[in-house]
N, C-alpha and C. Protein backbone atom coordinates (compact mmCIF):
# COMPACT_ATOMS: atom_id res chain seq x y z
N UNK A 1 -15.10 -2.98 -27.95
CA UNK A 1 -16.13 -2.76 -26.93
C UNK A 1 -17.51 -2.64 -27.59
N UNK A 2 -17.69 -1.81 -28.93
CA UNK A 2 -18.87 -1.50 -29.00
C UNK A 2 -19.44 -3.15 -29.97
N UNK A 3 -18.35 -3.84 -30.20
CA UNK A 3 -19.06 -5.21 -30.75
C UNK A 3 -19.34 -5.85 -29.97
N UNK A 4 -18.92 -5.99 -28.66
CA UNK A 4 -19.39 -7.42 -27.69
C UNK A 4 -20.83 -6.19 -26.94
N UNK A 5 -21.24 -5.22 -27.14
CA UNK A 5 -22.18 -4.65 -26.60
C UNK A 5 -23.30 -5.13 -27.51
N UNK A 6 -23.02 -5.03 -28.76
CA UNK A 6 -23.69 -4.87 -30.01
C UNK A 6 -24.45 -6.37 -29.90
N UNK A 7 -23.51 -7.14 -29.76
CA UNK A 7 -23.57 -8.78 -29.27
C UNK A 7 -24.39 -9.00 -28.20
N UNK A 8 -24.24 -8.80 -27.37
CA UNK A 8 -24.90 -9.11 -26.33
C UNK A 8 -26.62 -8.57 -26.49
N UNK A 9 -26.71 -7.28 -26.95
CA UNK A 9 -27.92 -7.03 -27.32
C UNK A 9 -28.59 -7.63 -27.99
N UNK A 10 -27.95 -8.41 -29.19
CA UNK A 10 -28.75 -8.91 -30.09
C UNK A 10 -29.72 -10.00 -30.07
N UNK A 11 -29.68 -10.68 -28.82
CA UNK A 11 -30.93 -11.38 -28.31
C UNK A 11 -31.65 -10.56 -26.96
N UNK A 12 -31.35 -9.60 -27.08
CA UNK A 12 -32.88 -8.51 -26.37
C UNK A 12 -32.75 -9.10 -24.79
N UNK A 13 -31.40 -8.82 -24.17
CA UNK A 13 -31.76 -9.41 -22.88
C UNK A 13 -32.37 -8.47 -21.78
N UNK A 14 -33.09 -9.42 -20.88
CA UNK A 14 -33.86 -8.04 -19.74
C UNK A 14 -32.17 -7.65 -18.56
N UNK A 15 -31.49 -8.35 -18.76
CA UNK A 15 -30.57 -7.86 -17.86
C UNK A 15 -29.52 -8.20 -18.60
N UNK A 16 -28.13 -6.94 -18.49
CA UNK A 16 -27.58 -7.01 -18.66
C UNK A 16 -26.25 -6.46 -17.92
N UNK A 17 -25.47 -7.16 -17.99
CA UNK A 17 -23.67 -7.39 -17.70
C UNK A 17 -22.38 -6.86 -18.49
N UNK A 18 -21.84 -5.36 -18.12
CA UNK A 18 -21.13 -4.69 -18.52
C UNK A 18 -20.43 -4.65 -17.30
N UNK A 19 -18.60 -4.99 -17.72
CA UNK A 19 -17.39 -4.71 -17.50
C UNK A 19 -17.02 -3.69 -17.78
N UNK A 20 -16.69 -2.76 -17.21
CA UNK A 20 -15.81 -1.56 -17.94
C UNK A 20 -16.12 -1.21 -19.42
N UNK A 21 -17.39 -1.07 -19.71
CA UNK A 21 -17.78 -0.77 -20.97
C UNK A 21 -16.81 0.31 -21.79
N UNK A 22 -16.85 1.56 -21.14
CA UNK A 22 -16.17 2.44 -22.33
C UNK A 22 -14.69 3.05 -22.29
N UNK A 23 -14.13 1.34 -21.39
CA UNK A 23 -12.86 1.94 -21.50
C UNK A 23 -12.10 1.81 -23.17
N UNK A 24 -11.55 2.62 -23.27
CA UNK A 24 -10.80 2.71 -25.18
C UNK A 24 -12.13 3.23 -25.92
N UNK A 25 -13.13 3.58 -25.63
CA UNK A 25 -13.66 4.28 -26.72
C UNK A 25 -13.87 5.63 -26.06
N UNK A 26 -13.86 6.61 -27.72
CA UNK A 26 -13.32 8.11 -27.70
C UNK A 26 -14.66 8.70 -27.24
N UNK A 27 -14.37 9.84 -27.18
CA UNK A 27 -15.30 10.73 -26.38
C UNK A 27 -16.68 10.39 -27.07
N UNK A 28 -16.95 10.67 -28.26
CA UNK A 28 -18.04 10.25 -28.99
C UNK A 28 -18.76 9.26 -28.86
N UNK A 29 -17.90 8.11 -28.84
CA UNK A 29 -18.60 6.52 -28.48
C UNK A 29 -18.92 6.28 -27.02
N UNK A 30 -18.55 7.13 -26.18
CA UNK A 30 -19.18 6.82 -24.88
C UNK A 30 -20.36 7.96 -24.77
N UNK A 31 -20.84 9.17 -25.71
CA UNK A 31 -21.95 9.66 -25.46
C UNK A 31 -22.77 9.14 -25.90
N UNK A 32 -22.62 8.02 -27.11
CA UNK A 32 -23.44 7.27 -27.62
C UNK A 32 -23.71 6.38 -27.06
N UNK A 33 -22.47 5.57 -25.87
CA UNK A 33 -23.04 4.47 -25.06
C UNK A 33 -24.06 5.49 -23.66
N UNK A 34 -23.73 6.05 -23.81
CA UNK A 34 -24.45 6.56 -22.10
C UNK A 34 -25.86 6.93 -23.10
N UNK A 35 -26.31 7.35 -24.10
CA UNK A 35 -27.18 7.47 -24.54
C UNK A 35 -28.32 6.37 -24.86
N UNK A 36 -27.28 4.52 -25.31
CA UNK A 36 -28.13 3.83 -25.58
C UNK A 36 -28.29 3.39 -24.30
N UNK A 37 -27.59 3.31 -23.30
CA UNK A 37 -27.94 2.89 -21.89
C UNK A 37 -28.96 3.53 -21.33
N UNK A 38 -29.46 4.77 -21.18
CA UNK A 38 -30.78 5.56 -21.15
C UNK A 38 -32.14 5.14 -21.57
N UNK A 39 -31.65 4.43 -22.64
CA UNK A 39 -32.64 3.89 -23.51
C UNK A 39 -33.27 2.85 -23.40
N UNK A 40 -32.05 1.91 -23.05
CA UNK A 40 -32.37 0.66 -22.50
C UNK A 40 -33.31 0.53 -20.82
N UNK A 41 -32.55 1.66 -20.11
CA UNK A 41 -33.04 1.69 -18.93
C UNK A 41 -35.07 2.32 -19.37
N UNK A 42 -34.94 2.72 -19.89
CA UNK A 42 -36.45 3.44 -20.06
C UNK A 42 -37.53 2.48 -21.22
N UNK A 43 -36.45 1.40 -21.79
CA UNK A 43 -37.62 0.23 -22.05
C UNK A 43 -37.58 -0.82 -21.09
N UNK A 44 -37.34 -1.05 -20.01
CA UNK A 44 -37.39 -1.29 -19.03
C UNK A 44 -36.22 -2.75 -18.47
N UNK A 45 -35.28 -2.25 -19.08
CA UNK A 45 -33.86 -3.53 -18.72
C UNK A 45 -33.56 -2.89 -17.66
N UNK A 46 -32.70 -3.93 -17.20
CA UNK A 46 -31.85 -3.89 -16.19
C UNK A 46 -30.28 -4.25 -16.63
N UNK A 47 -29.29 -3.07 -16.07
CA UNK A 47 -28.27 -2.97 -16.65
C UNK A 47 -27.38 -2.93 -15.47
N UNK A 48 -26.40 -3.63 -14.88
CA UNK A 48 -25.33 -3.63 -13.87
C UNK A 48 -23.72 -3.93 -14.86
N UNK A 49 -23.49 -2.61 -14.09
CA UNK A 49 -22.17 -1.95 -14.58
C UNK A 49 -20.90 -1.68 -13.81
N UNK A 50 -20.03 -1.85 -14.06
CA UNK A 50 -18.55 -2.36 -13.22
C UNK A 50 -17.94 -1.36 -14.08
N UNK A 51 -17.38 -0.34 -13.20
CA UNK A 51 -16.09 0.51 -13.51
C UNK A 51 -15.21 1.35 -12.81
N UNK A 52 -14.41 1.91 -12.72
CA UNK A 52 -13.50 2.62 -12.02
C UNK A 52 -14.01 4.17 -12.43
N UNK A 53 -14.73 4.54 -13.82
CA UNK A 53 -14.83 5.74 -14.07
C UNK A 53 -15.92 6.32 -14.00
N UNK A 54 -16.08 6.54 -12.07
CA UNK A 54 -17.31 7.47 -11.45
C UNK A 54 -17.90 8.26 -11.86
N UNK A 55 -17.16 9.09 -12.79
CA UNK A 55 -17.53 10.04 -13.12
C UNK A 55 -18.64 9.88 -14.38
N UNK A 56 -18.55 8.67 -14.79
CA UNK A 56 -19.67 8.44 -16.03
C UNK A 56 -20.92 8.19 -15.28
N UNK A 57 -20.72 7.25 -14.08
CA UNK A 57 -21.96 6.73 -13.55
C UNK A 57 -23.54 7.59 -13.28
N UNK A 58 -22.93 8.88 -13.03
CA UNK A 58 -24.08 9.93 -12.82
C UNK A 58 -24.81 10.16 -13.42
N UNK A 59 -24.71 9.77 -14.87
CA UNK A 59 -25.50 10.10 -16.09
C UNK A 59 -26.27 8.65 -16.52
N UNK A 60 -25.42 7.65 -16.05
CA UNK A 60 -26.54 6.56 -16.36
C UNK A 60 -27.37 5.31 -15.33
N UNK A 61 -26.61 5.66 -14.03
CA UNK A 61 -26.88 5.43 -12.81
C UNK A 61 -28.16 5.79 -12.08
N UNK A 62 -28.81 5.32 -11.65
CA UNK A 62 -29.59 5.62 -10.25
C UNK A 62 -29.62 4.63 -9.21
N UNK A 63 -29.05 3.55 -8.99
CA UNK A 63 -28.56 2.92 -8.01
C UNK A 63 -27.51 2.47 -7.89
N UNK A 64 -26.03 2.71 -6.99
CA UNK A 64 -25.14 2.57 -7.09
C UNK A 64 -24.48 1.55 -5.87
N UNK A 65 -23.37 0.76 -6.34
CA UNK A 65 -23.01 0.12 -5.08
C UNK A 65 -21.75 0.10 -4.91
N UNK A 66 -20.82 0.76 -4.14
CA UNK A 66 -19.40 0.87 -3.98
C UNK A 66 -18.98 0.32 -3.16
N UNK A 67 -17.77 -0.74 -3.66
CA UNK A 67 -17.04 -1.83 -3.15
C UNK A 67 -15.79 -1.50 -3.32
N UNK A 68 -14.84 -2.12 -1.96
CA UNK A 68 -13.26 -2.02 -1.25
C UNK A 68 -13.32 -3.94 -1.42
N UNK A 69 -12.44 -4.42 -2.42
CA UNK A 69 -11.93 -5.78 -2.30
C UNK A 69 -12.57 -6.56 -2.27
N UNK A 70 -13.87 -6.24 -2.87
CA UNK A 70 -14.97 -7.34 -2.83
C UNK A 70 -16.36 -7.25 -1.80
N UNK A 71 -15.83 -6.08 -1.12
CA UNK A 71 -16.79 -5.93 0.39
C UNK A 71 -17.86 -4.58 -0.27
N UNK A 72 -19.03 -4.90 0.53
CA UNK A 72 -19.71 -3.50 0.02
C UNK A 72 -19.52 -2.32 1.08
N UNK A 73 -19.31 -1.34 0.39
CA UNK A 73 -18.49 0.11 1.29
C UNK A 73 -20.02 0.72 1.84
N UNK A 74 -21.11 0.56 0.83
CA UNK A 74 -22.17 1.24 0.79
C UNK A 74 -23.10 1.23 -0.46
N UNK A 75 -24.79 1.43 -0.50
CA UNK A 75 -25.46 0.93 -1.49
C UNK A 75 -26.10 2.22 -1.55
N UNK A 76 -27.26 2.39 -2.29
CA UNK A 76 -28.19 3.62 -2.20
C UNK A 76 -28.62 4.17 -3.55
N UNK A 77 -29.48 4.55 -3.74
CA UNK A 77 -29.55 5.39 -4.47
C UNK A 77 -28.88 6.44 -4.85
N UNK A 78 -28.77 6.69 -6.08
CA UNK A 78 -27.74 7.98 -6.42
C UNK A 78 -27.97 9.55 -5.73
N UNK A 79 -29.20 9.47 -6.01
CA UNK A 79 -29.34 10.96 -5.28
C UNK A 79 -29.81 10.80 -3.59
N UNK A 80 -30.08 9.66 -3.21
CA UNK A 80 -29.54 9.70 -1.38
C UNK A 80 -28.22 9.58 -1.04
N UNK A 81 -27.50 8.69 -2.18
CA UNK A 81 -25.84 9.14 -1.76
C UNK A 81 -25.66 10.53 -1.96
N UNK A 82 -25.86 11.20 -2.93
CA UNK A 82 -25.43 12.46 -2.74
C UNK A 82 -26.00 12.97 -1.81
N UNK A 83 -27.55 13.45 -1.15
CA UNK A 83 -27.82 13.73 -0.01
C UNK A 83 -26.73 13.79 0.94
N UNK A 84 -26.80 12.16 1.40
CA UNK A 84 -26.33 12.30 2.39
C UNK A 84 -24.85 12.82 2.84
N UNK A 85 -24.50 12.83 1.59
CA UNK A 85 -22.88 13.14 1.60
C UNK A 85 -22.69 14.68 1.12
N UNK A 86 -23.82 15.20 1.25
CA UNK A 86 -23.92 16.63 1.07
C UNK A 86 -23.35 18.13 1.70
N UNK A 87 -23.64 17.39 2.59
CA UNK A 87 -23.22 18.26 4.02
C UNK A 87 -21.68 17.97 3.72
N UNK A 88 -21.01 17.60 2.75
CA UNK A 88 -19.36 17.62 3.16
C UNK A 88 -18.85 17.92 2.15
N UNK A 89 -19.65 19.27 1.89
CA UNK A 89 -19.03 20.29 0.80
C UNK A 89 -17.94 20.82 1.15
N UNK A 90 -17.26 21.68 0.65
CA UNK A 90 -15.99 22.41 1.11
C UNK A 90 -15.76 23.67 0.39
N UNK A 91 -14.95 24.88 1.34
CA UNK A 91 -15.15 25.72 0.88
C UNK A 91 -13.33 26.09 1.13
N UNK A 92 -13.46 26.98 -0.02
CA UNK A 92 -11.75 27.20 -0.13
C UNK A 92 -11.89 29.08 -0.57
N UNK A 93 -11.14 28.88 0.37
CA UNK A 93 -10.67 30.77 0.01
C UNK A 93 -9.21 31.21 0.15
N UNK A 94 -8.81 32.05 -0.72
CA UNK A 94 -7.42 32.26 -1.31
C UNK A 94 -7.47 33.40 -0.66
N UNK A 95 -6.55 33.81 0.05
CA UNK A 95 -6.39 35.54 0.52
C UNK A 95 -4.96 35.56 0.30
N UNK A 96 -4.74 37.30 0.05
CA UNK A 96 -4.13 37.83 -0.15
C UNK A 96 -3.33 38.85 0.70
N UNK A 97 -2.23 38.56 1.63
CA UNK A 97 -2.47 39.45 2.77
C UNK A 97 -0.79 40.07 2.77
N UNK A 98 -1.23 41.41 2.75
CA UNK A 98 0.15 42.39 2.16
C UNK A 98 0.84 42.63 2.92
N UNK A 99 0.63 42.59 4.60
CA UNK A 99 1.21 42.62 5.46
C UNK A 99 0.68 41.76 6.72
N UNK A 100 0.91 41.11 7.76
CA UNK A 100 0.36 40.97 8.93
C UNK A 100 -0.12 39.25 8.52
N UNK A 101 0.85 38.61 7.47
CA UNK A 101 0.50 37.48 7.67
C UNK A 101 0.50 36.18 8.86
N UNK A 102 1.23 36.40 9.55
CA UNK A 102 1.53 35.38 10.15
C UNK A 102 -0.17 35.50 11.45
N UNK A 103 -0.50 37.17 11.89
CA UNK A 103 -1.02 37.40 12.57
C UNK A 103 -2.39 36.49 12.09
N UNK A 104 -2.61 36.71 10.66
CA UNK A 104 -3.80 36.56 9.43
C UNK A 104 -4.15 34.53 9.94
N UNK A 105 -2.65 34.03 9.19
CA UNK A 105 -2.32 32.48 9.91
C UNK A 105 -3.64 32.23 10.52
N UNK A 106 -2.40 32.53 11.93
CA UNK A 106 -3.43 32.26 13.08
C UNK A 106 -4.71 32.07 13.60
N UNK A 107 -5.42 34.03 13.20
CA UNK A 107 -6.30 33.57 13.21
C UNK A 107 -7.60 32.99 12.46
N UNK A 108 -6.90 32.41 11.18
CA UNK A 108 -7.46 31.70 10.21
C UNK A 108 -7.59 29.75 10.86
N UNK A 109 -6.02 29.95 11.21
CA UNK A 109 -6.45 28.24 11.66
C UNK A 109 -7.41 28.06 13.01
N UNK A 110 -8.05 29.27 13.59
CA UNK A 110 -9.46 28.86 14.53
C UNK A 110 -10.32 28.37 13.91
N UNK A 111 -10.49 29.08 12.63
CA UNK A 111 -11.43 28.73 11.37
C UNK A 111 -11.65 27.13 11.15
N UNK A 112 -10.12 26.96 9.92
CA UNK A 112 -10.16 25.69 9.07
C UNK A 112 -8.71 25.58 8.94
N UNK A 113 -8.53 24.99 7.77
CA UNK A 113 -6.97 24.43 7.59
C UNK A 113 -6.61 25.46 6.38
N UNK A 114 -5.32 25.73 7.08
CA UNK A 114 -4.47 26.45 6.31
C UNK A 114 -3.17 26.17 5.93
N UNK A 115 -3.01 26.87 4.67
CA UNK A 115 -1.30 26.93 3.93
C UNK A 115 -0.84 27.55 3.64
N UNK A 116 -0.21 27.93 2.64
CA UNK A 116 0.48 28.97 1.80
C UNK A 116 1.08 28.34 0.78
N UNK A 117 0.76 29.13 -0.06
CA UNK A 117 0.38 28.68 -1.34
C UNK A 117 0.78 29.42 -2.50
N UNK A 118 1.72 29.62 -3.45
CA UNK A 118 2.11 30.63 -4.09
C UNK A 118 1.86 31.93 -3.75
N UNK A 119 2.22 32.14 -2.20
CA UNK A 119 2.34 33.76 -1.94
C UNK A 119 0.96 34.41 -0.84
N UNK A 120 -0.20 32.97 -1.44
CA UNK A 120 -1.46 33.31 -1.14
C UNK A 120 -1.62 32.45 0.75
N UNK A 121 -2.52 32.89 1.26
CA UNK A 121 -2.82 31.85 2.02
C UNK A 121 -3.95 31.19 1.92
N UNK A 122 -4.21 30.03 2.06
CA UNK A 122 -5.41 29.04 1.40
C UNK A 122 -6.32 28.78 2.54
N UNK A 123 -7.46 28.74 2.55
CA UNK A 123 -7.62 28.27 3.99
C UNK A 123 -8.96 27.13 3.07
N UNK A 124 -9.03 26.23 3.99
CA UNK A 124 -9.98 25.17 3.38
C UNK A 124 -10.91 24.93 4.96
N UNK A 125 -12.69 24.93 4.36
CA UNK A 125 -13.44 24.89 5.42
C UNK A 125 -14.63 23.82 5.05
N UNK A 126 -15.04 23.28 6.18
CA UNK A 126 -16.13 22.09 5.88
C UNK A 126 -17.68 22.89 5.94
N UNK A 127 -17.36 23.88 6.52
CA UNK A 127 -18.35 25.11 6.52
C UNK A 127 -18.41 26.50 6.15
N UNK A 128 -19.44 26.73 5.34
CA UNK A 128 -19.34 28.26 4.87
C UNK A 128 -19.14 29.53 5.87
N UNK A 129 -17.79 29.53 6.27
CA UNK A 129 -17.12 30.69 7.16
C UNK A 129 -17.24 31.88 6.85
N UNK A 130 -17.90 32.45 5.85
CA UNK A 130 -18.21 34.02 5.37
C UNK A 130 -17.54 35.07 6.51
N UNK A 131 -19.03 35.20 7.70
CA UNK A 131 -19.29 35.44 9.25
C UNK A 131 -17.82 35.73 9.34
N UNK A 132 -17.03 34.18 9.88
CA UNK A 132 -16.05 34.56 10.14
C UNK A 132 -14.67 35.15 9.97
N UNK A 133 -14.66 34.97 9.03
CA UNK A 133 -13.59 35.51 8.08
C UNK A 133 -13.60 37.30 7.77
N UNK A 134 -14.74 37.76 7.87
CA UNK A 134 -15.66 39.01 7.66
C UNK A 134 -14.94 39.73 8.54
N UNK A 135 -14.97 39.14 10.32
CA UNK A 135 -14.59 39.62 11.37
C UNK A 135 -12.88 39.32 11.24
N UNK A 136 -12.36 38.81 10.53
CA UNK A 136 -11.02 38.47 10.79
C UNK A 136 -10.61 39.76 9.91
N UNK A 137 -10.86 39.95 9.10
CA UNK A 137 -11.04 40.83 7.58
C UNK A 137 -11.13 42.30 8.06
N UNK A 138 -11.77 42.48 9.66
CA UNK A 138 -12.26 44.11 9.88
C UNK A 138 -10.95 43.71 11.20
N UNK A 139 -10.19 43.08 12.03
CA UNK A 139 -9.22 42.98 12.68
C UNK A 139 -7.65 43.39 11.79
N UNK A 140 -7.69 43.28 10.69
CA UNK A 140 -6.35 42.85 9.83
C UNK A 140 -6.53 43.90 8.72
N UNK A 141 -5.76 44.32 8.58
CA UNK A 141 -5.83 45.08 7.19
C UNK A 141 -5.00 44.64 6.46
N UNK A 142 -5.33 45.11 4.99
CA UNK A 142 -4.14 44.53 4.53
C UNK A 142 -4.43 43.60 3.65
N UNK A 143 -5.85 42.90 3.63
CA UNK A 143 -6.02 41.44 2.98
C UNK A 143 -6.86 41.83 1.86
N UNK A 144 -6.98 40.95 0.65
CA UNK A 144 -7.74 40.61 -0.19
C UNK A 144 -8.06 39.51 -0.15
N UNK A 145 -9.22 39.09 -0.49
CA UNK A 145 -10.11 38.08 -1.31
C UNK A 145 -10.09 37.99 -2.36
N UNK A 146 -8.94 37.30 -2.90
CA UNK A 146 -8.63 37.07 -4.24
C UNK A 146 -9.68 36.02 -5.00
N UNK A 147 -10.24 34.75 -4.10
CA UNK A 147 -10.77 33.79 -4.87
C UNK A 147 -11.31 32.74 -3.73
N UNK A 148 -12.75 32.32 -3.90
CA UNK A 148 -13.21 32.26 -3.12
C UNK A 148 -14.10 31.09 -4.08
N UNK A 149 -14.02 29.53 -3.52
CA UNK A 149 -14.89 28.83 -4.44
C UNK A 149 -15.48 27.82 -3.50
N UNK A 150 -16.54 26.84 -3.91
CA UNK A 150 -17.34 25.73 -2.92
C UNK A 150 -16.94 24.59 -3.86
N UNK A 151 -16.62 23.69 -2.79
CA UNK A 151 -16.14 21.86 -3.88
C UNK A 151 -17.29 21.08 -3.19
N UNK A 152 -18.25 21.05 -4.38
CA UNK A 152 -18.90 20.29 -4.60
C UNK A 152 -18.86 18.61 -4.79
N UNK A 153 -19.32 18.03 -3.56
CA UNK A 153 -18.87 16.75 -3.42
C UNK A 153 -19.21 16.06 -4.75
N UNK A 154 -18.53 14.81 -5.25
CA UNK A 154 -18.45 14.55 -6.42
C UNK A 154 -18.85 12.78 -5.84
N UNK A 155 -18.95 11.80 -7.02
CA UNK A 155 -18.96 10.51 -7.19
C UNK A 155 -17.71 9.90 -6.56
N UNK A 156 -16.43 10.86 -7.16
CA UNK A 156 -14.82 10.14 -6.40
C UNK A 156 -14.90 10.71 -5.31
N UNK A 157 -15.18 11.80 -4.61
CA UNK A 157 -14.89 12.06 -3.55
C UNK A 157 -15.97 11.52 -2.77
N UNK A 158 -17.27 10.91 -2.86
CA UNK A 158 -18.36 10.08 -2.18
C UNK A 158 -17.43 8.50 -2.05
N UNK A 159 -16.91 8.06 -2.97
CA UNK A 159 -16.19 6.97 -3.17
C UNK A 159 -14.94 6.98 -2.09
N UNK A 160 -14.08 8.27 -2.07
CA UNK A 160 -13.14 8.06 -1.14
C UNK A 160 -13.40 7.87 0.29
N UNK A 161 -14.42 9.09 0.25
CA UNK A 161 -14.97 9.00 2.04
C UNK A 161 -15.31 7.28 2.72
N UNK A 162 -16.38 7.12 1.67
CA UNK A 162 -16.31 5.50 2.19
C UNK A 162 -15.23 4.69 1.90
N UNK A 163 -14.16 5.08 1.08
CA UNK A 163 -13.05 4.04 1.05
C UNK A 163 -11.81 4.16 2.32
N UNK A 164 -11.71 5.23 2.63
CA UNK A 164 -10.98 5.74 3.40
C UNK A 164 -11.38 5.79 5.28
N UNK A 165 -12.29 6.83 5.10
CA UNK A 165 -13.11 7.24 6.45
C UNK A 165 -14.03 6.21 7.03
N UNK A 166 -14.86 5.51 6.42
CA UNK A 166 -15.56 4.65 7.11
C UNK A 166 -15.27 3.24 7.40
């Protein structure tokens, strides 16, 4: 990989054409590629890049275009995709409830979606339910708040929504 890069550079092109650049190279050689790609972008090339691994794109990306089979899913800028796909954060809270679960359940699934989960009950929300949960919390005794975190929409999960949902 890093010779046909090496190659291709060597006549100074204003645009360039990367396949799956850093698949097989180790952690090291892809901070060095996302580094010379920075570089390139800020002497003023143009660089279009094809890969499956979203998760690199954020660092050398600012316009992105995600495609289903050849079709475009959606275009944008990196940080208006995230914008807009902002609002579909998620929030997950683990409780702990020592007695009065089933009652707990219930009125958790008015909330969001729930399970059970090694012992715990999980509840997953598209909105920060604090408020409600607060009031479920002074109805029930019995419960802990063991763990309580926000999922931060990501590149794969921007990718699924349009692969899936739209």
């Amino acid at each position: 990989q890093r010779l046909g890069i090496a190659q291709a550079l060597l006549k100074d092109p204003q645009l360039l054409i990367l396949d799956e650049p850093t698949v097989g190279i180790d952690p090291e050689g892809a901070i060095g590629f996302k580094m010379l790609m920075k570089r390139l972008v800020s002497e003023g090339k143009t660089i279009i890049l094809s890969t499956h691994l979203l998760h690199e794109l954020g660092d050398v990306c600012d316009y992105i275009i995600l495609m289903k089979q050849g079709k475009i899913l959606t275009q944008g800028f990196l940080k208006d995709l995230q914008k807009e796909y902002e609002e579909r954060k998620g929030y997950v809270y683990e409780i702990k409830a020592r007695r009065n679960a089933e009652k707990l359940s219930e009125e958790l699934r008015k909330i969001g979606e729930v399970e059970l989960k090694n012992g715990k009950i999980v509840l997953k929300c598209e909105k920060d339910s604090t408020e409600e949960i607060n009031s479920v919390f002074k109805k029930i005794d019995g419960l802990v708040l063991e763990e309580f975190r926000v999922i931060e929409p990501s590149l794969e999960n921007l990718f699924l929504y349009y692969y899936y949902e739209r």
